[in-house]
Protein backbone atom coordinates (compact mmCIF):
# COMPACT_ATOMS: atom_id res chain seq x y z
CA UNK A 1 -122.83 -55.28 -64.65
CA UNK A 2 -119.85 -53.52 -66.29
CA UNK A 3 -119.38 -49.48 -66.60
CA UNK A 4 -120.49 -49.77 -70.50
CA UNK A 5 -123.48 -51.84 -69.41
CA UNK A 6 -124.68 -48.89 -66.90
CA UNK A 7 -123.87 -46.43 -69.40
CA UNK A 8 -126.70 -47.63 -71.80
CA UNK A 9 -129.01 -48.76 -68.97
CA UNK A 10 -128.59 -44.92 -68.26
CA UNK A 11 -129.11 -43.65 -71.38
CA UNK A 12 -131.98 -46.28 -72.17
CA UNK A 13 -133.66 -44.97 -69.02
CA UNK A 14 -134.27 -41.51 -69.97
CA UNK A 15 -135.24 -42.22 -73.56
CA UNK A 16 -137.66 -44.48 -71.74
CA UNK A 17 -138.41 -41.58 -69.70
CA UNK A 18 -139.22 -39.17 -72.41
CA UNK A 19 -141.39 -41.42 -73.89
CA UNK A 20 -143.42 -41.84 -70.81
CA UNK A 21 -142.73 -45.74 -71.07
CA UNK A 22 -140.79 -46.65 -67.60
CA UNK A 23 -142.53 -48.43 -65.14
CA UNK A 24 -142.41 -47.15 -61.55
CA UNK A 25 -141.02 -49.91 -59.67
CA UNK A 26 -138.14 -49.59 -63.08
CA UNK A 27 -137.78 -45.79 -62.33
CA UNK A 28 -137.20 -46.49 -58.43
CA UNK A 29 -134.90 -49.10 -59.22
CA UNK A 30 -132.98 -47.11 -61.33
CA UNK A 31 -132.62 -44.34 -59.14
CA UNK A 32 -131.28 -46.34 -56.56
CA UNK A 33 -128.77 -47.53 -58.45
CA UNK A 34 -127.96 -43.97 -59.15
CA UNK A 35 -128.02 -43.05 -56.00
CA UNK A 36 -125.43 -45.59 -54.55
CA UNK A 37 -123.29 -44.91 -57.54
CA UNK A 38 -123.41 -47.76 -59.46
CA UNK A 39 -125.44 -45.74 -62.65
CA UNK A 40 -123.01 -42.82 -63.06
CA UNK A 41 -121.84 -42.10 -66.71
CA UNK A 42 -117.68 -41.94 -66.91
CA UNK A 43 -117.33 -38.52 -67.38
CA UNK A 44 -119.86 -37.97 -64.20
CA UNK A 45 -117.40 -40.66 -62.55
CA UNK A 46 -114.56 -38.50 -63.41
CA UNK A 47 -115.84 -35.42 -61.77
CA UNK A 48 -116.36 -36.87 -58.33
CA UNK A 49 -112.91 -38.96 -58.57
CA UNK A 50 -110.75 -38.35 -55.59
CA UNK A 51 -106.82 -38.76 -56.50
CA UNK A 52 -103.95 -40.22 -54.25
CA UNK A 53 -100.75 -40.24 -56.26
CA UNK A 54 -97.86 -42.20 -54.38
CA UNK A 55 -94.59 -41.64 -55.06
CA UNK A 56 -92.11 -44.21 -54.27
CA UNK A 57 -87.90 -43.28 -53.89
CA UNK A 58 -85.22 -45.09 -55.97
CA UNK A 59 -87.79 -47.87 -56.64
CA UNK A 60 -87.41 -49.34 -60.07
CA UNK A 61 -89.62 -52.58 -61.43
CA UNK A 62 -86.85 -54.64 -60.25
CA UNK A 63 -88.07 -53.77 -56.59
CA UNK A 64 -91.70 -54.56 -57.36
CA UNK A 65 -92.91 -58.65 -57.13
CA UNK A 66 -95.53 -57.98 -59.58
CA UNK A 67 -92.81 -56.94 -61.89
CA UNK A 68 -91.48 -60.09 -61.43
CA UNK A 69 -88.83 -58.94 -59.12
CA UNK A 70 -87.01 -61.77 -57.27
CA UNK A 71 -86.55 -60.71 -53.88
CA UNK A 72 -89.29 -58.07 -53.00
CA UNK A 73 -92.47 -58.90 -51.36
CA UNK A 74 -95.27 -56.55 -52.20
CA UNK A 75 -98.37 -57.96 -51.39
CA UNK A 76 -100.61 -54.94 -51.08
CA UNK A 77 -98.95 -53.54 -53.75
CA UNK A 78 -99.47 -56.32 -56.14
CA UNK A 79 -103.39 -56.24 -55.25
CA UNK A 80 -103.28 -52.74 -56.55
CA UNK A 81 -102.09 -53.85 -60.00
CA UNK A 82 -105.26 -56.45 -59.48
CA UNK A 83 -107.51 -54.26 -58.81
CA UNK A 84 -106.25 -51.97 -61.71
CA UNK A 85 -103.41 -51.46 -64.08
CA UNK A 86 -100.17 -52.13 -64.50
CA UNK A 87 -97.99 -49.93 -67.00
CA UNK A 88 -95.03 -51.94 -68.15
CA UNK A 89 -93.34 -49.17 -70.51
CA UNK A 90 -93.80 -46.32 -68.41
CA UNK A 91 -90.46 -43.95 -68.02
CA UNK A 92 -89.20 -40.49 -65.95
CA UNK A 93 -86.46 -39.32 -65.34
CA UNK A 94 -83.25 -40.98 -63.90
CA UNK A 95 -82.65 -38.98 -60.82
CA UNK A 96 -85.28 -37.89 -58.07
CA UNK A 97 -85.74 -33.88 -58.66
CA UNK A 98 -85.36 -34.05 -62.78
CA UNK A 99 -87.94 -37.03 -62.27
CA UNK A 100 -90.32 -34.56 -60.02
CA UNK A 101 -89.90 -31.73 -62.00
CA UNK A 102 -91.18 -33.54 -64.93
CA UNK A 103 -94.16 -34.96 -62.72
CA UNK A 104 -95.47 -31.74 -61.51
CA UNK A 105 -94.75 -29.41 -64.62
CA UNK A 106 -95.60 -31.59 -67.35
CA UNK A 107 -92.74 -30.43 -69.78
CA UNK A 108 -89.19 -31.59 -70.53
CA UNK A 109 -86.02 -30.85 -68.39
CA UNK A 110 -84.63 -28.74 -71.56
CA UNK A 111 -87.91 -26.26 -71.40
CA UNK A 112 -87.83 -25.90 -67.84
CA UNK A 113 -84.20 -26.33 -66.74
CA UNK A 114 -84.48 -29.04 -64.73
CA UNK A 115 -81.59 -30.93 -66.01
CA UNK A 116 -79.79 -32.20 -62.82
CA UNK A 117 -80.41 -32.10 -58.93
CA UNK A 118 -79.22 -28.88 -58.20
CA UNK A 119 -81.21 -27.27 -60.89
CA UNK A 120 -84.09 -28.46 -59.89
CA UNK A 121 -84.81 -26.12 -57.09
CA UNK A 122 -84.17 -23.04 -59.43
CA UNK A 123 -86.84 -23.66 -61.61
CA UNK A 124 -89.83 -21.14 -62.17
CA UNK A 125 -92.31 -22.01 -59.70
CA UNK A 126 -95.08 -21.15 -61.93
CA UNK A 127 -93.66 -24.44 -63.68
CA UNK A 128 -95.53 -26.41 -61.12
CA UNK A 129 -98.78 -26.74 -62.60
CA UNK A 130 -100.12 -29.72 -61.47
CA UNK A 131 -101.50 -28.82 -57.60
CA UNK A 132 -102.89 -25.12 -60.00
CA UNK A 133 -105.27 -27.71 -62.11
CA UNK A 134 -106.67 -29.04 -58.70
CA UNK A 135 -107.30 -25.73 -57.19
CA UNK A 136 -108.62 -24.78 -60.34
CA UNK A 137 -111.26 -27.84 -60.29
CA UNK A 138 -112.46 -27.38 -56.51
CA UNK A 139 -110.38 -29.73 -55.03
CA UNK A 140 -108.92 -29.39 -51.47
CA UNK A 141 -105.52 -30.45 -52.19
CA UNK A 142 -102.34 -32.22 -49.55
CA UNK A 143 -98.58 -32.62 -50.53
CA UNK A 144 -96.72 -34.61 -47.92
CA UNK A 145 -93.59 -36.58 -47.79
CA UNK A 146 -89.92 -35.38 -49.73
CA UNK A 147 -90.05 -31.50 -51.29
CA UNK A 148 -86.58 -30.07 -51.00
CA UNK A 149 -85.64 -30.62 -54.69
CA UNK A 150 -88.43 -28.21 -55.66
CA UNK A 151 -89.10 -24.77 -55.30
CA UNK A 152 -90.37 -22.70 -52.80
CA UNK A 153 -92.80 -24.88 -50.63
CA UNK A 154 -95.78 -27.33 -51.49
CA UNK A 155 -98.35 -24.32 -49.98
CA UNK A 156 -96.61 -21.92 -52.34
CA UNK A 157 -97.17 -24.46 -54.84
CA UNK A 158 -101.09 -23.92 -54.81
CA UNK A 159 -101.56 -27.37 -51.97
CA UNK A 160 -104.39 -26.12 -49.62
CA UNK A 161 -102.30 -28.61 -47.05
CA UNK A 162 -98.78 -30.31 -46.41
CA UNK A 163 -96.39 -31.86 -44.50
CA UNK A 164 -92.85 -32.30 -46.04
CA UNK A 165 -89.18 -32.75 -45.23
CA UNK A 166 -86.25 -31.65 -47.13
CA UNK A 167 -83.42 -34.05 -48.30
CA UNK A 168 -83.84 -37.81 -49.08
CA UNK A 169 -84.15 -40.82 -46.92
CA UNK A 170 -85.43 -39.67 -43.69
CA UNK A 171 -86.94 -42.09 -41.08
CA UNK A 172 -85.60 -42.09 -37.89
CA UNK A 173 -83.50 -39.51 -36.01
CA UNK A 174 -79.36 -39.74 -36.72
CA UNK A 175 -76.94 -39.84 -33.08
CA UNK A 176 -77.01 -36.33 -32.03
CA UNK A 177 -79.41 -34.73 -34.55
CA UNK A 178 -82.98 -34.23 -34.97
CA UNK A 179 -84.41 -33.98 -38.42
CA UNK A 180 -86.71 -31.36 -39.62
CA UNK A 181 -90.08 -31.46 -40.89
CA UNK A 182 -92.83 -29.10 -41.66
CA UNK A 183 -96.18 -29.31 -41.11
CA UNK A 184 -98.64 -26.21 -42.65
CA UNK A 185 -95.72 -24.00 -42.64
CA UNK A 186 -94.66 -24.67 -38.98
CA UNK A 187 -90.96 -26.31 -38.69
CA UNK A 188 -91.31 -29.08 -35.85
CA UNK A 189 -88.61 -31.64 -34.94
CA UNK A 190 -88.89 -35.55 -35.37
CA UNK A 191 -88.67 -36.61 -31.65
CA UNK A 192 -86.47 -39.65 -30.26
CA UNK A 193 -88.36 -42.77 -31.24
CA UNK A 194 -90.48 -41.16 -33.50
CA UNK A 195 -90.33 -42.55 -37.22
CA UNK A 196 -91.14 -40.18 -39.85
CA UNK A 197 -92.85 -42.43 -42.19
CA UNK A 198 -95.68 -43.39 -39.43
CA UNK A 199 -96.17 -39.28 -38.98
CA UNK A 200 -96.35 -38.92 -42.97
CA UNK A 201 -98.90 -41.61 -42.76
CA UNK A 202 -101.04 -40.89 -39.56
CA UNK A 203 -100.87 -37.04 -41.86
CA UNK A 204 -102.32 -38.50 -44.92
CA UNK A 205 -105.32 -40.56 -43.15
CA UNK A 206 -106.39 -37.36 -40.76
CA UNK A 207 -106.52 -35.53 -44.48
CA UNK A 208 -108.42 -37.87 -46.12
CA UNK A 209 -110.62 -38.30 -43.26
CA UNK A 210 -111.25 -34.26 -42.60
CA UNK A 211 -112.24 -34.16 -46.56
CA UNK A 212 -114.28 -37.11 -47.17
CA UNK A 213 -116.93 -35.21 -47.81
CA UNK A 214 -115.21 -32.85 -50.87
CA UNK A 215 -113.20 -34.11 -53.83
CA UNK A 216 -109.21 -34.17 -52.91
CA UNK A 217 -105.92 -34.32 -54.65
CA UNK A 218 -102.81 -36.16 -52.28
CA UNK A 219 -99.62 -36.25 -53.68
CA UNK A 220 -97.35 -38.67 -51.42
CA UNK A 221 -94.38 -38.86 -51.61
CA UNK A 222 -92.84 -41.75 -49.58
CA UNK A 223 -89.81 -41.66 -47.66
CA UNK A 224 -89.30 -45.26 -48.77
CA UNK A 225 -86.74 -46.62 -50.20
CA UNK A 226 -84.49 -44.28 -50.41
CA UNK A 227 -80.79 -44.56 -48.81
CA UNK A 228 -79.23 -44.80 -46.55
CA UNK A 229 -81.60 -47.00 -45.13
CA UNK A 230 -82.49 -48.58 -41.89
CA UNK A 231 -84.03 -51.21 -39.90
CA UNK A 232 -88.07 -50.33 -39.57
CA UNK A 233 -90.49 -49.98 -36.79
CA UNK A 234 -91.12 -54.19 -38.42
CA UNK A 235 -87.74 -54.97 -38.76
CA UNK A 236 -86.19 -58.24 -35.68
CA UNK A 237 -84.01 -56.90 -33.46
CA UNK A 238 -80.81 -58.20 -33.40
CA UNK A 239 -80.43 -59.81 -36.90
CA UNK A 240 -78.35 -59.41 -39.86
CA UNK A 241 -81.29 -57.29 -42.13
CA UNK A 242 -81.62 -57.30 -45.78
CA UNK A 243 -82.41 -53.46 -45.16
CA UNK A 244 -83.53 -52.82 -48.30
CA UNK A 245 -86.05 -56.20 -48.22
CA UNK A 246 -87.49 -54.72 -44.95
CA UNK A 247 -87.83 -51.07 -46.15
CA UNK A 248 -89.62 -52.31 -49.83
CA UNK A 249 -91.81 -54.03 -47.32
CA UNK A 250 -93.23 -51.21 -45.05
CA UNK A 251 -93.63 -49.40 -47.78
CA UNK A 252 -95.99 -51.84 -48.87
CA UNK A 253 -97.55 -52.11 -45.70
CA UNK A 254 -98.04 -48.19 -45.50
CA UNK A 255 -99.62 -48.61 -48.56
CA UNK A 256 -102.41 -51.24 -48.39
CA UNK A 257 -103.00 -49.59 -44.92
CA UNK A 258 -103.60 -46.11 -47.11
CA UNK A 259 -106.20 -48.18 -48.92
CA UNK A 260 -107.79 -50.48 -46.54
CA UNK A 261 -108.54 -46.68 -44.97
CA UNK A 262 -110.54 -45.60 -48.78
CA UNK A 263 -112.35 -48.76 -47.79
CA UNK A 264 -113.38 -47.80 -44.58
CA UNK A 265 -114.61 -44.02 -45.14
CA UNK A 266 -116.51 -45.82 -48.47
CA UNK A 267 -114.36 -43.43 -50.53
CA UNK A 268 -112.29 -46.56 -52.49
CA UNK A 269 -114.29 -46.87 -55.21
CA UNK A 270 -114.41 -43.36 -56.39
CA UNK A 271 -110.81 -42.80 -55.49
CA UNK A 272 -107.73 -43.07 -58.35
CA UNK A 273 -104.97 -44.37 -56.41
CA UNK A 274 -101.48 -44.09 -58.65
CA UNK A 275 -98.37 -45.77 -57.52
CA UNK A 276 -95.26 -44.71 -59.35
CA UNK A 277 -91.36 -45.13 -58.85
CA UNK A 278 -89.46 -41.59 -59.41
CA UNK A 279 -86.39 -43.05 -60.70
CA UNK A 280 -84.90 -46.90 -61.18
CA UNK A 281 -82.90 -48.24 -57.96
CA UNK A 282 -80.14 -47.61 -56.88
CA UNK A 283 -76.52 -48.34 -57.72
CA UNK A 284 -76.07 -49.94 -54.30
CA UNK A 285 -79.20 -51.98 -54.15
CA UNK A 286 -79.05 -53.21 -58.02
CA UNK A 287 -77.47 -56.65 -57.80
CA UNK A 288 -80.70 -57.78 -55.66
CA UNK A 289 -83.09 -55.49 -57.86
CA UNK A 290 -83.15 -58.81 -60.81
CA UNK A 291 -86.42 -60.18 -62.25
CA UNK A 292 -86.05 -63.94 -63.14
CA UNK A 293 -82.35 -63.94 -62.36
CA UNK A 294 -81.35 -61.03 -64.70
CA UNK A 295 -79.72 -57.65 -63.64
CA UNK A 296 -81.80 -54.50 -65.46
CA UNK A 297 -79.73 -52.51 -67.52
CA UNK A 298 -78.93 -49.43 -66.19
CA UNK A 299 -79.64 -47.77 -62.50
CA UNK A 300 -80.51 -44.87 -61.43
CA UNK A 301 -78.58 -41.85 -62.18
CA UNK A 302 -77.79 -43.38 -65.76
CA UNK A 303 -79.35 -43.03 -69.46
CA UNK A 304 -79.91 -46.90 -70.35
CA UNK A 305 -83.76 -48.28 -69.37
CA UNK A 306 -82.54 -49.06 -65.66
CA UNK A 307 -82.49 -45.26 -64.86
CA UNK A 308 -85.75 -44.32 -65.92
CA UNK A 309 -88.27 -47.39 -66.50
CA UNK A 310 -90.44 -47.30 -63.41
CA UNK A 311 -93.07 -49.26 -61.55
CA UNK A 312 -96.82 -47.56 -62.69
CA UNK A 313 -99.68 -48.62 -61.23
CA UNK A 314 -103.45 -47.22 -61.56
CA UNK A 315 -106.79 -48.48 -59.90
CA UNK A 316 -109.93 -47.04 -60.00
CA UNK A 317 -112.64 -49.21 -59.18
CA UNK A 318 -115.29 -47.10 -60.53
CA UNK A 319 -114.54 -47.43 -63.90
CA UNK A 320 -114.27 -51.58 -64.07
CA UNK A 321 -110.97 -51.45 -65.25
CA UNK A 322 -109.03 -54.68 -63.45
CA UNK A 323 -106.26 -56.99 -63.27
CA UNK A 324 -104.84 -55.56 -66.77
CA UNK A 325 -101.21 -54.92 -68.24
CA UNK A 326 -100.69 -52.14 -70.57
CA UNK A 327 -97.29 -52.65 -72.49
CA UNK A 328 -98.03 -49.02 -74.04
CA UNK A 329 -95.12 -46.21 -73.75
CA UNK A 330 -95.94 -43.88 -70.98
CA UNK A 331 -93.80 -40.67 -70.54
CA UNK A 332 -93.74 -38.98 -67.07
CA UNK A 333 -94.78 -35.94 -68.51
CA UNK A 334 -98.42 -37.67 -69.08
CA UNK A 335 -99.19 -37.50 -65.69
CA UNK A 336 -100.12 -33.34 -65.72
CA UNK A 337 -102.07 -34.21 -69.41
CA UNK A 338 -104.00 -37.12 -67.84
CA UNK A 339 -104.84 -35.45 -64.52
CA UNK A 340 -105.88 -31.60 -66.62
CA UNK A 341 -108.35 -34.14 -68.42
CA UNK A 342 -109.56 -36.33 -65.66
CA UNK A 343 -110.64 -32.59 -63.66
CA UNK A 344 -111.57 -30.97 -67.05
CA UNK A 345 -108.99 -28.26 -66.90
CA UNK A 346 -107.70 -26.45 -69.64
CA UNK A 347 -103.76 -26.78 -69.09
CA UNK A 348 -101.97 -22.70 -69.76
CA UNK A 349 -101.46 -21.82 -73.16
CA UNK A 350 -98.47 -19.74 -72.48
CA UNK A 351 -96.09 -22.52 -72.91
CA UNK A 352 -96.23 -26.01 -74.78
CA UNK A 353 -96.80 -29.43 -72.81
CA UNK A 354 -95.26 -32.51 -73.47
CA UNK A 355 -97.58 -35.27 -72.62
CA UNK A 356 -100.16 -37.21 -73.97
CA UNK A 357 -103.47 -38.16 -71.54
CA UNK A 358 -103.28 -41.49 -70.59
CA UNK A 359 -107.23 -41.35 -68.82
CA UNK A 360 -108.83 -43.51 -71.88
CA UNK A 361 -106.69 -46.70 -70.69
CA UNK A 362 -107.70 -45.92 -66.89
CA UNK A 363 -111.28 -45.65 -67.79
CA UNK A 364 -111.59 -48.69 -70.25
CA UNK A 365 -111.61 -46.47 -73.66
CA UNK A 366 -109.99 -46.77 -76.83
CA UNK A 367 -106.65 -45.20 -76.41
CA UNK A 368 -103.95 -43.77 -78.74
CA UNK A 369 -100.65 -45.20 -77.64
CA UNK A 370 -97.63 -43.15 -77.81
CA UNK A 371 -95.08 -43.48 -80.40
CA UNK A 372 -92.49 -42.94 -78.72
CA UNK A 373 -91.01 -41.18 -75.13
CA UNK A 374 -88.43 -38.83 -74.25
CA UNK A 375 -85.92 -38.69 -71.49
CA UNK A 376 -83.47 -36.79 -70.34
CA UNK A 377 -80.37 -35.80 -67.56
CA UNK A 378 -77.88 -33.12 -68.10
CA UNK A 379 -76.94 -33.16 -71.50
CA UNK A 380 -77.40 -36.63 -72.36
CA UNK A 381 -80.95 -37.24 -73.65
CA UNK A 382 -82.57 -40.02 -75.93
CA UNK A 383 -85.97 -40.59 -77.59
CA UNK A 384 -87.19 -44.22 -77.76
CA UNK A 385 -89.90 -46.20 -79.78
CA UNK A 386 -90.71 -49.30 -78.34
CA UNK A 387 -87.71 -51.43 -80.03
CA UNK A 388 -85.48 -48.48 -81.15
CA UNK A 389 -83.72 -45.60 -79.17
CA UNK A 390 -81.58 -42.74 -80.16
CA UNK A 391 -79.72 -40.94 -78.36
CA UNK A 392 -77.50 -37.18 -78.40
CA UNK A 393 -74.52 -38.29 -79.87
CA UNK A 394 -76.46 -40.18 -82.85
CA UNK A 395 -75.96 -43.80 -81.04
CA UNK A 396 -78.79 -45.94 -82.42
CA UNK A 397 -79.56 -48.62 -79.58
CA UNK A 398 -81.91 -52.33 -80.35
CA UNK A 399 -83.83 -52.23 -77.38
CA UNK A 400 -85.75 -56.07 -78.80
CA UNK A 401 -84.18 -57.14 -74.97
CA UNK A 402 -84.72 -54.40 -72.92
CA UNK A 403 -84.87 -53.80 -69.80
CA UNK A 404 -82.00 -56.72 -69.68
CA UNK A 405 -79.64 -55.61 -72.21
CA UNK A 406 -79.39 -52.33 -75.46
CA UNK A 407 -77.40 -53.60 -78.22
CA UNK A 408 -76.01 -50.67 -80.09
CA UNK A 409 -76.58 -50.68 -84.12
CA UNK A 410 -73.70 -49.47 -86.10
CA UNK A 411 -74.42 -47.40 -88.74
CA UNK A 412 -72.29 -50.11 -91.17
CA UNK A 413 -75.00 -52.59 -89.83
CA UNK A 414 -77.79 -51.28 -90.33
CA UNK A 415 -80.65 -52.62 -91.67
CA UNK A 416 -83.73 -51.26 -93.79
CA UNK A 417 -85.46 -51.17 -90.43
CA UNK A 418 -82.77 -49.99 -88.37
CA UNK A 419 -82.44 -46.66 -90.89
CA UNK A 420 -86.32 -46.38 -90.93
CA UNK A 421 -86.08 -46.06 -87.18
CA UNK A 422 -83.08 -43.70 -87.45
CA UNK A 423 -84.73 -41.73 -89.11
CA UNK A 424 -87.73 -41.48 -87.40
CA UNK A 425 -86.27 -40.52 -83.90
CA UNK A 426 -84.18 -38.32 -85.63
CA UNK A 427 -86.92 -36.33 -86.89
CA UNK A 428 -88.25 -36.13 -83.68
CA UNK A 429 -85.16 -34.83 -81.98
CA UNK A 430 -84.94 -32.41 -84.37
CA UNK A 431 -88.69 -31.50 -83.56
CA UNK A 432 -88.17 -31.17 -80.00
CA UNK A 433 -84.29 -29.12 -80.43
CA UNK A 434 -83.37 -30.19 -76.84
CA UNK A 435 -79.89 -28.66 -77.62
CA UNK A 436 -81.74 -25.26 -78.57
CA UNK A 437 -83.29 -25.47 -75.40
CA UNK A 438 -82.41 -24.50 -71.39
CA UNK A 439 -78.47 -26.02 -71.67
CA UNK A 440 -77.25 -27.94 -68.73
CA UNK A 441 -74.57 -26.25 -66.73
CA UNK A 442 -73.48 -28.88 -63.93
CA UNK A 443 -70.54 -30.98 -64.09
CA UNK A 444 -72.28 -33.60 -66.55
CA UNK A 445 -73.81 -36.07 -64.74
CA UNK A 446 -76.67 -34.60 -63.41
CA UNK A 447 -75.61 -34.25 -59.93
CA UNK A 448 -73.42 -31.48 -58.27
CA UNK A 449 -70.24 -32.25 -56.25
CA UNK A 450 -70.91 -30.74 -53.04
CA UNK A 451 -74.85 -31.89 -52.99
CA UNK A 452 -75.91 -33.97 -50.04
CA UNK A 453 -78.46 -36.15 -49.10
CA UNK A 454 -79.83 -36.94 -52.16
């Protein structure tokens, strides 16, 4: 029986009710079907929903075998997208702390000033709203994995919990150093043999497990796959490694080990698990990162569909929805709409939000798609429709073969079409005034000489 099926039988029942018509072997029946769950209305779903949002590093589709990626395995990963939905036209940022800015604030890098890496730090913290419209719903709340690229810390954030490291791609301990994490506030030290990963992950199950009782919010953000990378606690000893194979790997074995632990506390089916990419992959690891034999245009760090287009994946057993694709545009920024509606929290009015609520597609409802998404990194920035993108220095772009290849439209060429669509982006550029907004000051590229580890 389907969601929309126990919706009516729900409704039926207490018109049946009122007219003194149910049976009582009916009315035990049905409340023992309420009872174990299986009778709850969506919006009563919604209100018990725990959330884990993972956060993969430098992971783009091409990484992802349900993408059709040729040289990733991601079993557990792919069962997600079963279970769920996969998001095929879902973008952020090209570069890890403009792409978690826009994740946890909801509004674009020209409002906030998170334009490029170092930038990123320096934003108002009151900018992070997104761990605010947990508190503000009840929920006990855990950030673990990568911070430094934000400000302040995940407990000044409004997290009732954390465990985080600064910097990118930490795992094990470098010769001669031993890497930093904190835990509640507390600095420890990763110890010799110790991977960090395993400690982010043994974190993350003790949470869920100490609040199974209590709606919670996790925000995870993996370690994985981030450079410079390095043989796992999986990986053959004394082999040449395809290191970035091996690392896409754990990863997915941390994460169907994050769910088969949902199943085991009974907390999977009310629990909205979110898998995400914060930026495409890397330069280094792009010749391997092809889907049918192709290259993606673009990697991370640049403004063509490589940079930004992401892996998105959503299950939530509770609300039926399974083994579906949704080819509709998804903008980073949706995340803070979708999760202020899923909690029923009125977002502050004291500044304007950028995204639209994506919760109708995770719960099975008629949806309004987005027209079209905007992204941006230092000051380069483009808006794009589902064929057509635009970007800052007027540069009309066919996107018909994305994410393979742009083909830039001349303004001699142009068709009818191609000045309809011209003219629509424009319009919305014009809307949004990026250029009137907080101006990039770093060297251009959206990363600072001098900037390490990122």
């Amino acid at each position: 029986m389907g969601l929309a099926d126990h919706e009516g039988l729900f409704r039926n029942f207490w018109i049946e009710l009122s007219l003194q018509r149910v049976t009582m072997r009916r009315f035990v029946f049905l409340l023992v079907l309420m009872a174990a769950g299986h009778l709850l209305p969506a919006r009563a779903a919604a209100e018990s929903a725990n959330v884990i949002f993972i956060l993969a590093d430098d992971l783009g589709i091409g990484n992802v075998a349900c993408y059709g990626a040729d040289h990733a395995r991601t079993p557990r990963i792919d069962e997600l997208a079963r279970q769920g939905i996969k998001f095929t036209r879902a973008f952020t940022g090209a570069l890890c702390g403009p792409s978690r800015a826009l994740i946890m604030s909801g509004r674009y890098a020209f409002r906030t000033g998170a334009t490029n890496q170092d930038a990123t730090s320096e934003i108002a913290p009151s900018e992070l709203v997104l761990p605010w419209l947990f508190k503000r719903a009840g929920y006990v709340s855990s950030y673990i994995g990568k911070w430094g690229q934000l400000p302040g810390t995940p407990l000044e954030a409004g997290f009732t919990d954390s465990m985080y490291f600064k910097g990118s791609g930490v795992y094990w301990n470098p010769k001669g150093e031993r890497e930093r994490y904190f835990t509640n506030g507390v600095e420890k030290k990763l110890d010799e043999g110790e991977y960090l990963p395993d400690l982010l992950q043994a974190h993350v199950r003790k949470f869920i497990r100490a609040h199974s009782e209590q709606p919670f919010f996790v925000f995870y953000s993996l370690s994985h796959v981030h450079g410079e990378l390095q043989p796992t606690p999986d990986s053959p000893a004394g082999q040449d490694l395809d290191l970035m194979g091996e690392n896409i790997a754990y990863m997915d074995k941390l994460v169907g080990e994050l769910i088969d632990r949902l199943e085991q506390l009974q907390l999977r089916r009310k629990t909205l698990v979110i898998f995400m990419g914060d930026n495409g992959t890397g330069k280094g690891q792009a010749d391997r990162a092809t889907i049918g034999g192709r290259k993606l245009s673009g990697t991370k760090g640049t403004m063509q569909d490589g940079g930004g287009l992401v892996p998105l994946i959503a299950s939530w057993p509770a609300m039926g929805v399974a083994d579906k694709v949704c080819d509709e545009l998804i903008d980073s920024t949706d995340l803070v709409a979708t999760f202020a509606a899923l909690v029923d929290v009125a977002l502050p009015t004291d500044r304007p939000f950028d995204g639209m609520r994506f919760l109708p597609q995770l719960t099975g409802k008629p949806s309004q798609p987005r027209r079209w998404i905007f992204n941006q990194l230092a000051r380069m920035w483009y808006v794009r429709e589902e064929r057509w993108k635009l970007n800052h220095q007027g540069e009309l772009y066919d996107m018909s073969a994305a994410p393979f290849a742009e083909t830039i439209i001349l303004p001699s060429e142009e068709s009818s079409e191609a000045r309809a669509a011209r003219q629509r982006l424009a319009e919305v550029l014009a809307r949004l005034d990026p250029a009137g907004g907080i101006l990039d000051q770093g060297d251009g590229t959206g990363r600072h000489s001098g900037r390490s580890n990122k």
